[in-house]
Protein backbone atom coordinates (compact mmCIF):
# COMPACT_ATOMS: atom_id res chain seq x y z
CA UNK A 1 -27.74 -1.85 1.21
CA UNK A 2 -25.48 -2.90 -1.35
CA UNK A 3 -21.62 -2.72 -0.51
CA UNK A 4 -19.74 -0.66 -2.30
CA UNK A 5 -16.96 -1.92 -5.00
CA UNK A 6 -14.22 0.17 -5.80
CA UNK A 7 -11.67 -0.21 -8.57
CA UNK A 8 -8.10 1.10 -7.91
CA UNK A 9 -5.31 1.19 -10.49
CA UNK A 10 -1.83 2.05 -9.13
CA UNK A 11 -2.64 0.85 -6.25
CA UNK A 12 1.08 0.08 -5.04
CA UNK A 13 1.64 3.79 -5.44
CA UNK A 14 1.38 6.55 -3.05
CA UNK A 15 -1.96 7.97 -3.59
CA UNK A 16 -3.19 3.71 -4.30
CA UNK A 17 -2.17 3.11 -0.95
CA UNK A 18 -3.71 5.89 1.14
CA UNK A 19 -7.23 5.87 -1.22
CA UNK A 20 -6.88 2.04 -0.32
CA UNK A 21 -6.86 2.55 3.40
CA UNK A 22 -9.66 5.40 2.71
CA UNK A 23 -11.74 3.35 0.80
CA UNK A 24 -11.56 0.73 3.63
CA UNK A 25 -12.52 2.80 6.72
CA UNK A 26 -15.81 3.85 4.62
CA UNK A 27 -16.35 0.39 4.28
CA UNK A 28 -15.62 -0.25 0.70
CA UNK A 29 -14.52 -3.70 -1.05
CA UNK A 30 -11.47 -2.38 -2.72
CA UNK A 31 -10.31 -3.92 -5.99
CA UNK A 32 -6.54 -3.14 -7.04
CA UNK A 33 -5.27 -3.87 -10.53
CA UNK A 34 -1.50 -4.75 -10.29
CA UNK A 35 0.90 -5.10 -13.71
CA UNK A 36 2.55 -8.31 -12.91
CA UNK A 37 6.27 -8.00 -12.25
CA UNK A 38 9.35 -10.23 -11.22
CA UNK A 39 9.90 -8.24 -8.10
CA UNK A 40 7.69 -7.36 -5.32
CA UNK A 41 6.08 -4.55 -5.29
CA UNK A 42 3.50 -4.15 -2.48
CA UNK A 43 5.88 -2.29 0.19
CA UNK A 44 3.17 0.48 0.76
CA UNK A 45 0.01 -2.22 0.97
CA UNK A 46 1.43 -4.73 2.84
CA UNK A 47 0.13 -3.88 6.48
CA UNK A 48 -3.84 -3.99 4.47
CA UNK A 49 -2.69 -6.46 1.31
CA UNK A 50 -5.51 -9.02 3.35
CA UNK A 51 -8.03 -6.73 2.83
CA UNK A 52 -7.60 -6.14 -1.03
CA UNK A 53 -8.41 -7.33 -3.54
CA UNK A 54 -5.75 -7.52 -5.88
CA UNK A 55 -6.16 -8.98 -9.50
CA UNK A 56 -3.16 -8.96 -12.99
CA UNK A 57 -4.09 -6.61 -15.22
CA UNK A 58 -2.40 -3.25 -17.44
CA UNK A 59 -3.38 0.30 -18.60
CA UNK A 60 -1.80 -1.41 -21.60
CA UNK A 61 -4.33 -4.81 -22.15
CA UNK A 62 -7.55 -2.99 -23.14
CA UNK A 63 -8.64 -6.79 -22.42
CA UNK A 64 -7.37 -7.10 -19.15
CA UNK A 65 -9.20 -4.34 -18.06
CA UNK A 66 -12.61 -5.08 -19.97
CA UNK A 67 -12.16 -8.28 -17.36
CA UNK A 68 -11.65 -6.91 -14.82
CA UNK A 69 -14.75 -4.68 -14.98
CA UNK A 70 -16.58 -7.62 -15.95
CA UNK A 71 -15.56 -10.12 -12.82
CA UNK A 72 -15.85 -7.31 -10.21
CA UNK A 73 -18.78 -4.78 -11.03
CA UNK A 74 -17.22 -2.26 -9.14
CA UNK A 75 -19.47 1.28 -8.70
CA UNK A 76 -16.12 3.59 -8.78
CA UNK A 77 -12.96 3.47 -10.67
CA UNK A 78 -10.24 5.81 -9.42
CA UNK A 79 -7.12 5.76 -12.49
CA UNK A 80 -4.06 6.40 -10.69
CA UNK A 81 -1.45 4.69 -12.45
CA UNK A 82 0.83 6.55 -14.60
CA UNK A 83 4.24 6.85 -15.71
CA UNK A 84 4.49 9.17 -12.74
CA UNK A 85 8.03 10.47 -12.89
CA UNK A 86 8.49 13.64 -14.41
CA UNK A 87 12.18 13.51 -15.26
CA UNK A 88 11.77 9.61 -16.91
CA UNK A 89 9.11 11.20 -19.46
CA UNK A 90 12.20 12.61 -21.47
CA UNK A 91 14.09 9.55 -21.58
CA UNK A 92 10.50 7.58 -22.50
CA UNK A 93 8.28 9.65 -24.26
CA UNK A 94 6.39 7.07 -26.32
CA UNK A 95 5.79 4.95 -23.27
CA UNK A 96 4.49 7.66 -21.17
CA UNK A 97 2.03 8.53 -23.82
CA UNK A 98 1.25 4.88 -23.62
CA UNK A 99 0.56 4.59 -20.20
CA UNK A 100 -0.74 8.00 -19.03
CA UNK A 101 -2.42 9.21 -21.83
CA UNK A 102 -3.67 6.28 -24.35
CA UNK A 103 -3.81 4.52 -20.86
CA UNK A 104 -7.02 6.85 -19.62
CA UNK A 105 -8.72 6.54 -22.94
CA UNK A 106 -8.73 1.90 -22.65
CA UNK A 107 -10.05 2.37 -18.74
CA UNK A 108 -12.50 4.78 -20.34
CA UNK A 109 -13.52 2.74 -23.07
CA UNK A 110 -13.91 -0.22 -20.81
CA UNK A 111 -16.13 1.39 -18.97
CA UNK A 112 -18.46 2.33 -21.73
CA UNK A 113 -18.38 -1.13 -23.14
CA UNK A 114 -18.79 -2.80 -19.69
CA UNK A 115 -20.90 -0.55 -17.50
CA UNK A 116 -21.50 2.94 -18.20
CA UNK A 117 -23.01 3.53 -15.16
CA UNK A 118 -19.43 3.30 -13.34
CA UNK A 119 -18.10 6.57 -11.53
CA UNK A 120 -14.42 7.51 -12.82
CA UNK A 121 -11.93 9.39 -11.14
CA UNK A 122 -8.95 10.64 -13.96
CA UNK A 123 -5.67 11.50 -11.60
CA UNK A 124 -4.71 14.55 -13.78
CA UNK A 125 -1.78 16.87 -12.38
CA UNK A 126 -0.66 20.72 -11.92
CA UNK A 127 1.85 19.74 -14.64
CA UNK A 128 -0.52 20.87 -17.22
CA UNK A 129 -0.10 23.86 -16.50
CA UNK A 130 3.63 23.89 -17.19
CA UNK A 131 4.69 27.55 -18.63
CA UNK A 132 1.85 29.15 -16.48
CA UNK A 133 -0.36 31.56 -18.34
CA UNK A 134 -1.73 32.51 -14.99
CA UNK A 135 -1.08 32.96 -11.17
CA UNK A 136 -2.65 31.10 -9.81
CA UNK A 137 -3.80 28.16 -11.60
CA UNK A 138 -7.54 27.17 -11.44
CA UNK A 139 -10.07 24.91 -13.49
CA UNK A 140 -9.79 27.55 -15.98
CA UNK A 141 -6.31 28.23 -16.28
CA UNK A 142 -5.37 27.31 -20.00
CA UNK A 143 -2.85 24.62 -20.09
CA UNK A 144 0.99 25.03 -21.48
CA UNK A 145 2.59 21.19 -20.43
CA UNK A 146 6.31 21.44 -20.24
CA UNK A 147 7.46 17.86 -20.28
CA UNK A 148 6.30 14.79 -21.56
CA UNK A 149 4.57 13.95 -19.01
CA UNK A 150 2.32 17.49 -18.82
CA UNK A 151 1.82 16.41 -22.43
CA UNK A 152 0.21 12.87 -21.67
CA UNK A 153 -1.55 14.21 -18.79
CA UNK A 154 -3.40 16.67 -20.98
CA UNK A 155 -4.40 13.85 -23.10
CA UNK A 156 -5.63 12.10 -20.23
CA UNK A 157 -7.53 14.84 -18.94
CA UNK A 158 -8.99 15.89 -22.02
CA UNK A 159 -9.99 12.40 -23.07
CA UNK A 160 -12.00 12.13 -19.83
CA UNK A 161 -13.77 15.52 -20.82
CA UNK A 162 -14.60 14.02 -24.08
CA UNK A 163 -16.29 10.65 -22.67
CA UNK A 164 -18.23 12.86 -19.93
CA UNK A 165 -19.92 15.09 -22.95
CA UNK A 166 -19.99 12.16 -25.66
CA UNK A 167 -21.12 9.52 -23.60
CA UNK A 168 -23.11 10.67 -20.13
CA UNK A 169 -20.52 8.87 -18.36
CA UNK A 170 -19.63 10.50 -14.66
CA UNK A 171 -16.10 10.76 -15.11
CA UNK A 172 -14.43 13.51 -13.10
CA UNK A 173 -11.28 14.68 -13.53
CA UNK A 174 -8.96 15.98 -10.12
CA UNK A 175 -6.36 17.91 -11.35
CA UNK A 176 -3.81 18.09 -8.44
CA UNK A 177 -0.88 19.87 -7.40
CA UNK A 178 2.05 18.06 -5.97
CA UNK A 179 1.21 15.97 -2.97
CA UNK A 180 3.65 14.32 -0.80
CA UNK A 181 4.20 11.49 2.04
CA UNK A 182 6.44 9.24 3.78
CA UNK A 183 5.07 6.64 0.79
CA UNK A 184 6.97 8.95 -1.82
CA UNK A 185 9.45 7.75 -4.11
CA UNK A 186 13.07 8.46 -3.02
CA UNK A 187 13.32 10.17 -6.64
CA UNK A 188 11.05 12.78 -5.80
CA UNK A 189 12.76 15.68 -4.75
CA UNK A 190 10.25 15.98 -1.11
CA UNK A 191 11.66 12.62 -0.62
CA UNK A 192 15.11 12.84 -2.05
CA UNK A 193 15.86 15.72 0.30
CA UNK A 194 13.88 14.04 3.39
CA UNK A 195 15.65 10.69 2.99
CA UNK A 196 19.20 12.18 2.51
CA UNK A 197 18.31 15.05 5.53
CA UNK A 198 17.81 11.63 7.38
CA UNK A 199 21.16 9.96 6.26
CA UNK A 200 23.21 13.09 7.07
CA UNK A 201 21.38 13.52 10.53
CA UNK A 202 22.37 10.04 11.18
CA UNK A 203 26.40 10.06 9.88
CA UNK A 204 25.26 8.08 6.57
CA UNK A 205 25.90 10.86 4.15
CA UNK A 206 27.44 14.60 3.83
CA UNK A 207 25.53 16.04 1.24
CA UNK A 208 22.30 16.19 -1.06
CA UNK A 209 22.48 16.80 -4.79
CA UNK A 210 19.47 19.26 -6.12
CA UNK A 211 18.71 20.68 -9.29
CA UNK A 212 16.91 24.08 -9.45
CA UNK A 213 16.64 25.20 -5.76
CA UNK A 214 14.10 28.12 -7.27
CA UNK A 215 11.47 26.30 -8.78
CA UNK A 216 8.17 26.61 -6.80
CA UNK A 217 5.58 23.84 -5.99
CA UNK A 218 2.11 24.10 -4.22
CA UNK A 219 2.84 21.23 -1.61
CA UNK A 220 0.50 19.40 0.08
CA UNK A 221 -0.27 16.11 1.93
CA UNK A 222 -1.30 12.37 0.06
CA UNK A 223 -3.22 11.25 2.56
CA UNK A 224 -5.74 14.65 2.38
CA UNK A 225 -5.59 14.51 -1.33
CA UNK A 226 -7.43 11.17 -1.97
CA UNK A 227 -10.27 12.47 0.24
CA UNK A 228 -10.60 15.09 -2.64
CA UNK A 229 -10.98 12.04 -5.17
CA UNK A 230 -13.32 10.14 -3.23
CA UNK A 231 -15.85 13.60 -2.57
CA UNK A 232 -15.60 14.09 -6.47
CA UNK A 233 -17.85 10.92 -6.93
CA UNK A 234 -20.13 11.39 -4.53
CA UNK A 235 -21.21 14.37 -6.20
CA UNK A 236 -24.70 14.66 -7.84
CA UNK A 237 -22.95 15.77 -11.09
CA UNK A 238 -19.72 14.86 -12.55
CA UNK A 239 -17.16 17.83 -12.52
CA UNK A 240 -13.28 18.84 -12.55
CA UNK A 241 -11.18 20.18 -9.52
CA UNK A 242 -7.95 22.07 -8.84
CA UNK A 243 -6.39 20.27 -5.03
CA UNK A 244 -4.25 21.90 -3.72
CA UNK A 245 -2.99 24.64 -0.19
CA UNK A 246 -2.77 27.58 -2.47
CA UNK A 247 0.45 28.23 -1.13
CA UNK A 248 3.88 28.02 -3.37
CA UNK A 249 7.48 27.46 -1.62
CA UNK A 250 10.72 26.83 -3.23
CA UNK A 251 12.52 23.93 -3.11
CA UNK A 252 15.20 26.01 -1.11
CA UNK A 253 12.72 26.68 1.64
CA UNK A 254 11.79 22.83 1.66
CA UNK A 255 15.62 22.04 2.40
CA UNK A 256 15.25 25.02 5.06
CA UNK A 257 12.79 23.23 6.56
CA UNK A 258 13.88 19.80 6.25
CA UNK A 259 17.49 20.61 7.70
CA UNK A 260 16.50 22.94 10.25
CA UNK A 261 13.88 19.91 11.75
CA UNK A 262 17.15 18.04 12.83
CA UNK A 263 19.07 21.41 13.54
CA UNK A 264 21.31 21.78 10.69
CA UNK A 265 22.12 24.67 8.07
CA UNK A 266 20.58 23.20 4.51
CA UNK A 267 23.90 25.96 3.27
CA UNK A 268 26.32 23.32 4.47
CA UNK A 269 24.99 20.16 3.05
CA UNK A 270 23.04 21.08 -0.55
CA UNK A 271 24.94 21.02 -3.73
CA UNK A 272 23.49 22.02 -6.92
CA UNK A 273 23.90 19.16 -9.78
CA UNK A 274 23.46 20.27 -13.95
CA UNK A 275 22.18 16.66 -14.19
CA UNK A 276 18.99 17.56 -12.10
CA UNK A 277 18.29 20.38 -14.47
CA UNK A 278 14.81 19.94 -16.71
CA UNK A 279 15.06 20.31 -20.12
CA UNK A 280 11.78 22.72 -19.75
CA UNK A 281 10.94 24.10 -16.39
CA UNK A 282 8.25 24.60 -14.59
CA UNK A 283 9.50 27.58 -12.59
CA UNK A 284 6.17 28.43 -10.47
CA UNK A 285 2.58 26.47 -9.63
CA UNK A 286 -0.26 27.77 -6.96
CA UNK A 287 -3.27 26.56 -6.77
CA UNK A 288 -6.51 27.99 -6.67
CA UNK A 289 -8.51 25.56 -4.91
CA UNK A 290 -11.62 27.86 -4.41
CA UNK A 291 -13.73 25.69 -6.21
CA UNK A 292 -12.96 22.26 -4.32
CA UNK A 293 -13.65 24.02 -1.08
CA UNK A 294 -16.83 25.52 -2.06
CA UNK A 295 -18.43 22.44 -3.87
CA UNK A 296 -17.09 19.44 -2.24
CA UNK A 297 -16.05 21.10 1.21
CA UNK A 298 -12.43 20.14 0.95
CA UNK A 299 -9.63 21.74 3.17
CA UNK A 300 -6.91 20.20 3.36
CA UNK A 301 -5.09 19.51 7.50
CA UNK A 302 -1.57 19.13 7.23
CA UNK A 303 0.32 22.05 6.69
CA UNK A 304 3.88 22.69 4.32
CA UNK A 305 6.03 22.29 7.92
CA UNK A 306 4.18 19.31 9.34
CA UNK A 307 4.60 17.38 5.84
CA UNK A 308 7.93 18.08 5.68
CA UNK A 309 8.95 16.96 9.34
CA UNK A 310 6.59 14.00 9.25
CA UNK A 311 8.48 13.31 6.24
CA UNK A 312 11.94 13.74 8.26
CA UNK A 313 10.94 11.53 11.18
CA UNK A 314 9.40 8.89 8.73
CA UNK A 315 12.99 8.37 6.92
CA UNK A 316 14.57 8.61 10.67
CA UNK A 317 12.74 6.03 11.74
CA UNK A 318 13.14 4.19 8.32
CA UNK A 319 16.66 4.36 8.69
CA UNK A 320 17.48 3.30 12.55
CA UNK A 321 14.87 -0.23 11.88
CA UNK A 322 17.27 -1.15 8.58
CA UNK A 323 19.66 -1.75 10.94
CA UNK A 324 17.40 -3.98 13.12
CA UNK A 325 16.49 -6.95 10.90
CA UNK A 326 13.02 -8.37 11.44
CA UNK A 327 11.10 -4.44 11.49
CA UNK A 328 9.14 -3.54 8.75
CA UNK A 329 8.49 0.17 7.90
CA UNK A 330 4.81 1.22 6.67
């Protein structure tokens, strides 16, 4: 039986890195494209980097990709890189559009050109959804994107529609709702307020700067999302997916939780900063996951609590081997 190739882009990222490790334990060859940069990167694929293989190329270089394909035949392509940061869309519109939108249509097109029988995972996002036209948000659910971002994703999503029905191509599309890890970037709020819960815990700070403590997020946990991605392609038809708990928290009740974990009062330390403020909110996403459960037999097993204090005890422990030189944190 032929081994299985597998094509990852953002594969430095959060999601990249758990698929990666996925991908590996089913016994996969696992392909990552990487933009090349003047710094290092490869913080969250280090402890596997031997096991990948990692080749230059950008959502950008419609060649480097048509290469790519070409040189490594792989049987699934899972698009994860993005302009992922919310906030940055407003301040880069034109090259999130670039990257997360025009970006889906050159993997796409590549595909076609190179091997149409490739399986293609699009990483779309509850962000579509923006202005919500309905609680809660399913496959269905027309979009209303709020940001930049929401805008691009759209694109993206829609795009991979539009090859699926012009082209026969098996190109799913998992639209999911905010998913979280130790791996997380220290902008993200999750990991803004885990990180600085950490640093107050530990004497290195006195207080954590938020924006709107009311908006509401469906919260779940990276490494069950990418399972979703992988059980979208090994489906006998190609399809789209809402992942997500189909529960909604504020971000007050994350710093509840967060603080509380290490046995402080989130009252004393949280400040609320005008420069976190969106220029469009998204006040409230839920999922409606009915769909993934039923068809691909996806639950997810880590709950809002145990993400957040894994989170907590993952910037602890990031924080106490800093000051040991020689330790590495994965």
């Amino acid at each position: 039986m032929t081994k299985r190739r597998a094509l990852i882009t953002g594969i430095t990222g959060q999601d990249g890195s758990y698929l990666a490790e996925f991908l590996l334990e089913k016994g996969y060859d696992v392909i990552g494209l990487v933009r090349r940069t003047s710094t290092v990167t490869f913080t969250r694929i280090h402890h596997i980097q031997d096991q990948l293989t990692l080749v230059s190329g950008d959502l950008l270089d419609q060649g480097s990709l048509i290469a790519t394909l070409r040189e490594h035949r792989p049987h699934e392509v899972y698009n994860l890189a993005a302009q992922s940061f919310v906030p940055a869309s407003w301040q880069q519109p034109v090259f999130t559009g670039e990257v997360t939108a025009l970006g889906v249509t050159r993997v796409l097109e590549a595909i076609r050109t190179v091997d149409p029988t490739i399986r293609f995972y699009q990483a779309s996002s509850s962000e579509m959804f923006g202005k919500v036209r309905e609680v809660p948000q399913r496959e269905t659910t027309p979009f209303y994107p709020r940001s930049p971002y929401g805008v691009a994703k759209v694109y993206g999503h829609w795009i991979t529609v539009n090859y699926r029905e012009s082209y026969n191509l098996f190109a799913c599309s998992g639209i999911l709702f905010n998913h979280e890890s130790p791996r997380r970037g220290l902008e993200f709020v999750t990991r803004k307020v885990t990180h600085q819960v950490a640093k107050i815990k530990l004497g290195m700070a006195d207080k954590v700067a938020l924006g709107n403590l009311d908006s509401k997020r469906d919260w779940g946990y990276a490494g069950d999302y990418v399972r979703a991605m992988w059980l979208m392609l090994q489906q006998d038809e190609p399809d789209d997916y809402v992942v997500g708990t189909g529960e909604t928290h504020a971000v007050q009740e994350l710093c509840e939780v967060a603080f509380s974990h290490v046995g402080l009062d989130w009252r004393d330390y949280v400040v609320q900063d005008p420069r976190f403020m969106r220029p469009a909110e998204v006040d409230l996403l839920v999922s409606d996951p009915g769909k993934a459960h039923a068809k691909l037999g996806w639950e997810p097993d880590v709950t809002f609590k145990g993400l957040i204090e894994m989170m907590v005890d993952a910037d602890l422990k990031l924080l106490k081997e800093e000051k040991e030189p020689g330790k590495h944190y994965v």
